[in-house]
Protein backbone atom coordinates (compact mmCIF):
# COMPACT_ATOMS: atom_id res chain seq x y z
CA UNK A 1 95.28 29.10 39.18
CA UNK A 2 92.14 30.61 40.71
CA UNK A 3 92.36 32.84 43.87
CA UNK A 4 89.83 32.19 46.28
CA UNK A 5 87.70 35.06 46.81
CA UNK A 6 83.54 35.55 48.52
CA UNK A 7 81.01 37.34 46.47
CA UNK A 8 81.95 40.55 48.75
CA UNK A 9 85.45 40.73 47.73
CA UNK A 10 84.85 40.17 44.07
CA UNK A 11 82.19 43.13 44.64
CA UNK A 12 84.77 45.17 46.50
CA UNK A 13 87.37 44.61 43.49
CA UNK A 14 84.95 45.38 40.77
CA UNK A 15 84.06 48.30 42.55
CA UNK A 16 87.77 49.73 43.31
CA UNK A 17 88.58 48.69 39.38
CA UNK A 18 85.08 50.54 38.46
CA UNK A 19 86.53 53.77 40.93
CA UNK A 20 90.13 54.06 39.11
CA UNK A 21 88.35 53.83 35.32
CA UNK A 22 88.26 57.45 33.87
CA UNK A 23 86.39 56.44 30.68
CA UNK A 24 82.83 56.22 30.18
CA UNK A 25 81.63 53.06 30.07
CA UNK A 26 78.59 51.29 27.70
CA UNK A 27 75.46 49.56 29.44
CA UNK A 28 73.75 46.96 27.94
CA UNK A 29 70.36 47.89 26.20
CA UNK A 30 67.00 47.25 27.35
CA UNK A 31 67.73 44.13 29.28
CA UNK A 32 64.32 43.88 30.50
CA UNK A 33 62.73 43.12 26.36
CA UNK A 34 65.33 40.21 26.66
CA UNK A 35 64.70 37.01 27.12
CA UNK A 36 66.96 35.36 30.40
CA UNK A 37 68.27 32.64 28.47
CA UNK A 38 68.95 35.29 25.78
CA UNK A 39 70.92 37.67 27.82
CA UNK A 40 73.46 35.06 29.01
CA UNK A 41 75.45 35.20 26.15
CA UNK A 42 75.44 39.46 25.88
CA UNK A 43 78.59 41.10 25.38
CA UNK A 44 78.93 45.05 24.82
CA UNK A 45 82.47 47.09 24.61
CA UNK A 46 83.69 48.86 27.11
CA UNK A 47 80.92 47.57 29.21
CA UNK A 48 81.30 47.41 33.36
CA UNK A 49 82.12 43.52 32.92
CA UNK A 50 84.65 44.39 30.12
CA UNK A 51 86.32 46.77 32.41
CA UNK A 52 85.86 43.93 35.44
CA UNK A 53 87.59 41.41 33.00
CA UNK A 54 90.64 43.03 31.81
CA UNK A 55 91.39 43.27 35.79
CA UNK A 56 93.81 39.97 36.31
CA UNK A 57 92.87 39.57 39.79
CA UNK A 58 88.95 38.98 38.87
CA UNK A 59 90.31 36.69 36.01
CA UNK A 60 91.97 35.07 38.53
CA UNK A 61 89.26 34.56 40.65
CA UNK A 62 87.36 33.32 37.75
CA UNK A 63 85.87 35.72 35.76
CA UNK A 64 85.34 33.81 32.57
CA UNK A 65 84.47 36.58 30.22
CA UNK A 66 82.98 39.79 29.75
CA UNK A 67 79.53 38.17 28.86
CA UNK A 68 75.94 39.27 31.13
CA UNK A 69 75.78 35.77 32.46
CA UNK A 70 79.39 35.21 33.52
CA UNK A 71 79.00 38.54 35.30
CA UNK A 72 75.68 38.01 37.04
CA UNK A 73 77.13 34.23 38.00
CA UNK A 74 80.18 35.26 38.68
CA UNK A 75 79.89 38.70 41.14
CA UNK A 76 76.31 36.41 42.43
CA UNK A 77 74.01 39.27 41.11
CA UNK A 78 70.41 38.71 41.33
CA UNK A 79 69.10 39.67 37.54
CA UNK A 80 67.30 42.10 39.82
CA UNK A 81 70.53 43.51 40.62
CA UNK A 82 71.78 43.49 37.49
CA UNK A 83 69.50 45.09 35.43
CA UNK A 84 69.62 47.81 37.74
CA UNK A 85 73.46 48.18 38.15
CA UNK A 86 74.08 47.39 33.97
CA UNK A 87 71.10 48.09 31.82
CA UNK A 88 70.94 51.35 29.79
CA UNK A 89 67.23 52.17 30.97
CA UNK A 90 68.97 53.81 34.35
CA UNK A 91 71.53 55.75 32.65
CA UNK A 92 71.81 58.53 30.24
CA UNK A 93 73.82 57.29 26.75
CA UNK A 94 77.10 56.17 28.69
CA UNK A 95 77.44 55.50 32.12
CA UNK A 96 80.28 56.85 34.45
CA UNK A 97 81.98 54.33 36.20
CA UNK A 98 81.77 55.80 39.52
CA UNK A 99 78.27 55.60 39.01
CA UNK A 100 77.97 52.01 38.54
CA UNK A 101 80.51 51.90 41.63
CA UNK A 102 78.00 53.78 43.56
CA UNK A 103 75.47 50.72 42.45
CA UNK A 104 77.48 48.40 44.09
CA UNK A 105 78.37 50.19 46.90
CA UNK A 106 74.66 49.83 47.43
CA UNK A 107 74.12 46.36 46.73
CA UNK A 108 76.90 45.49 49.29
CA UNK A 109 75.36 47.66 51.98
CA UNK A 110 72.12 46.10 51.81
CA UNK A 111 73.81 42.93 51.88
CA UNK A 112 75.57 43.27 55.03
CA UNK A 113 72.62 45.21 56.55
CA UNK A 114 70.63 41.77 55.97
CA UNK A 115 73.55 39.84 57.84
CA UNK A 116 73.50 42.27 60.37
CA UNK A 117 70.18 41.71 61.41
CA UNK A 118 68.96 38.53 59.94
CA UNK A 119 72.21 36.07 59.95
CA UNK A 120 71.36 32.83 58.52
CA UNK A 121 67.79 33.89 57.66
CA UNK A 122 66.25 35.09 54.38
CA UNK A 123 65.47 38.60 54.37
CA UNK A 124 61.87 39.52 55.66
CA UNK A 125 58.98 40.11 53.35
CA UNK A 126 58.91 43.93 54.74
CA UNK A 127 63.08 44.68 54.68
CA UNK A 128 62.69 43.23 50.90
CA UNK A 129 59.47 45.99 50.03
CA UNK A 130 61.81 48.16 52.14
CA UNK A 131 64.96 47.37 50.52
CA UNK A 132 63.51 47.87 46.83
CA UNK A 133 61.68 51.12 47.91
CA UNK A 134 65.06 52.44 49.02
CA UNK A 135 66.79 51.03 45.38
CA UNK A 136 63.83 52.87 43.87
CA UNK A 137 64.44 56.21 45.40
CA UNK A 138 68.39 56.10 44.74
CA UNK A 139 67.27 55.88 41.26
């Protein structure tokens, strides 16, 4: 039985799953020399989306597996968002979970920045050059 959840909730979950992981987690290499239709079926160990799919609740929200494209599908991640938030080119060897929390945390606040002040409207040409300017310096 799936449990109704929005894209911020399964965010929020991944996030508080992410926060109470103590291990150090495995990002997926060099996304961006991958083709899309290629990276759909990536899987890596002890990746972010493993972690996100041993959680029952996100499987029962449904989370179909720990591949790249059930991920980006199923949290609604731009590839944008997650290249930046998965691939190894912004991290060090491992990642720590809390930091990919922290990537999240980010991606939600911009997200409810953008309802704030543009409901029901795409976000303007100058909040998106903002927006990735501001992802940029995070970095």
């Amino acid at each position: 039985m799936s449990e109704a959840m929005s894209r911020e909730e399964r965010l929020e979950r991944w996030v508080t799953v992410l926060e109470g992981c103590d291990s150090r987690l495995r990002p997926f290499h060099d996304l961006e020399f991958i083709a899309a239709r290629d990276q759909d079926a990536l899987r890596v160990a002890n990746s972010p989306l493993a972690v996100a799919y041993q959680d029952p609740v996100l499987r029962r929200a449904g989370l179909g597996s720990d591949r790249f494209g059930d991920g980006v599908e199923f949290f609604g991640l731009t590839r944008r968002q997650a290249h930046r938030v998965l691939c190894s080119c912004g991290y060090f060897g491992t990642m720590r979970a809390t930091e990919v929390a922290r990537r999240l945390r980010a991606i939600l606040a911009r997200d409810r920045m953008r309802v704030r002040l543009w409901p029901n409207r795409p976000l303007p040409a100058f909040a998106r050059w903002w927006s990735a300017l501001a992802g940029a310096g995070a970095a």
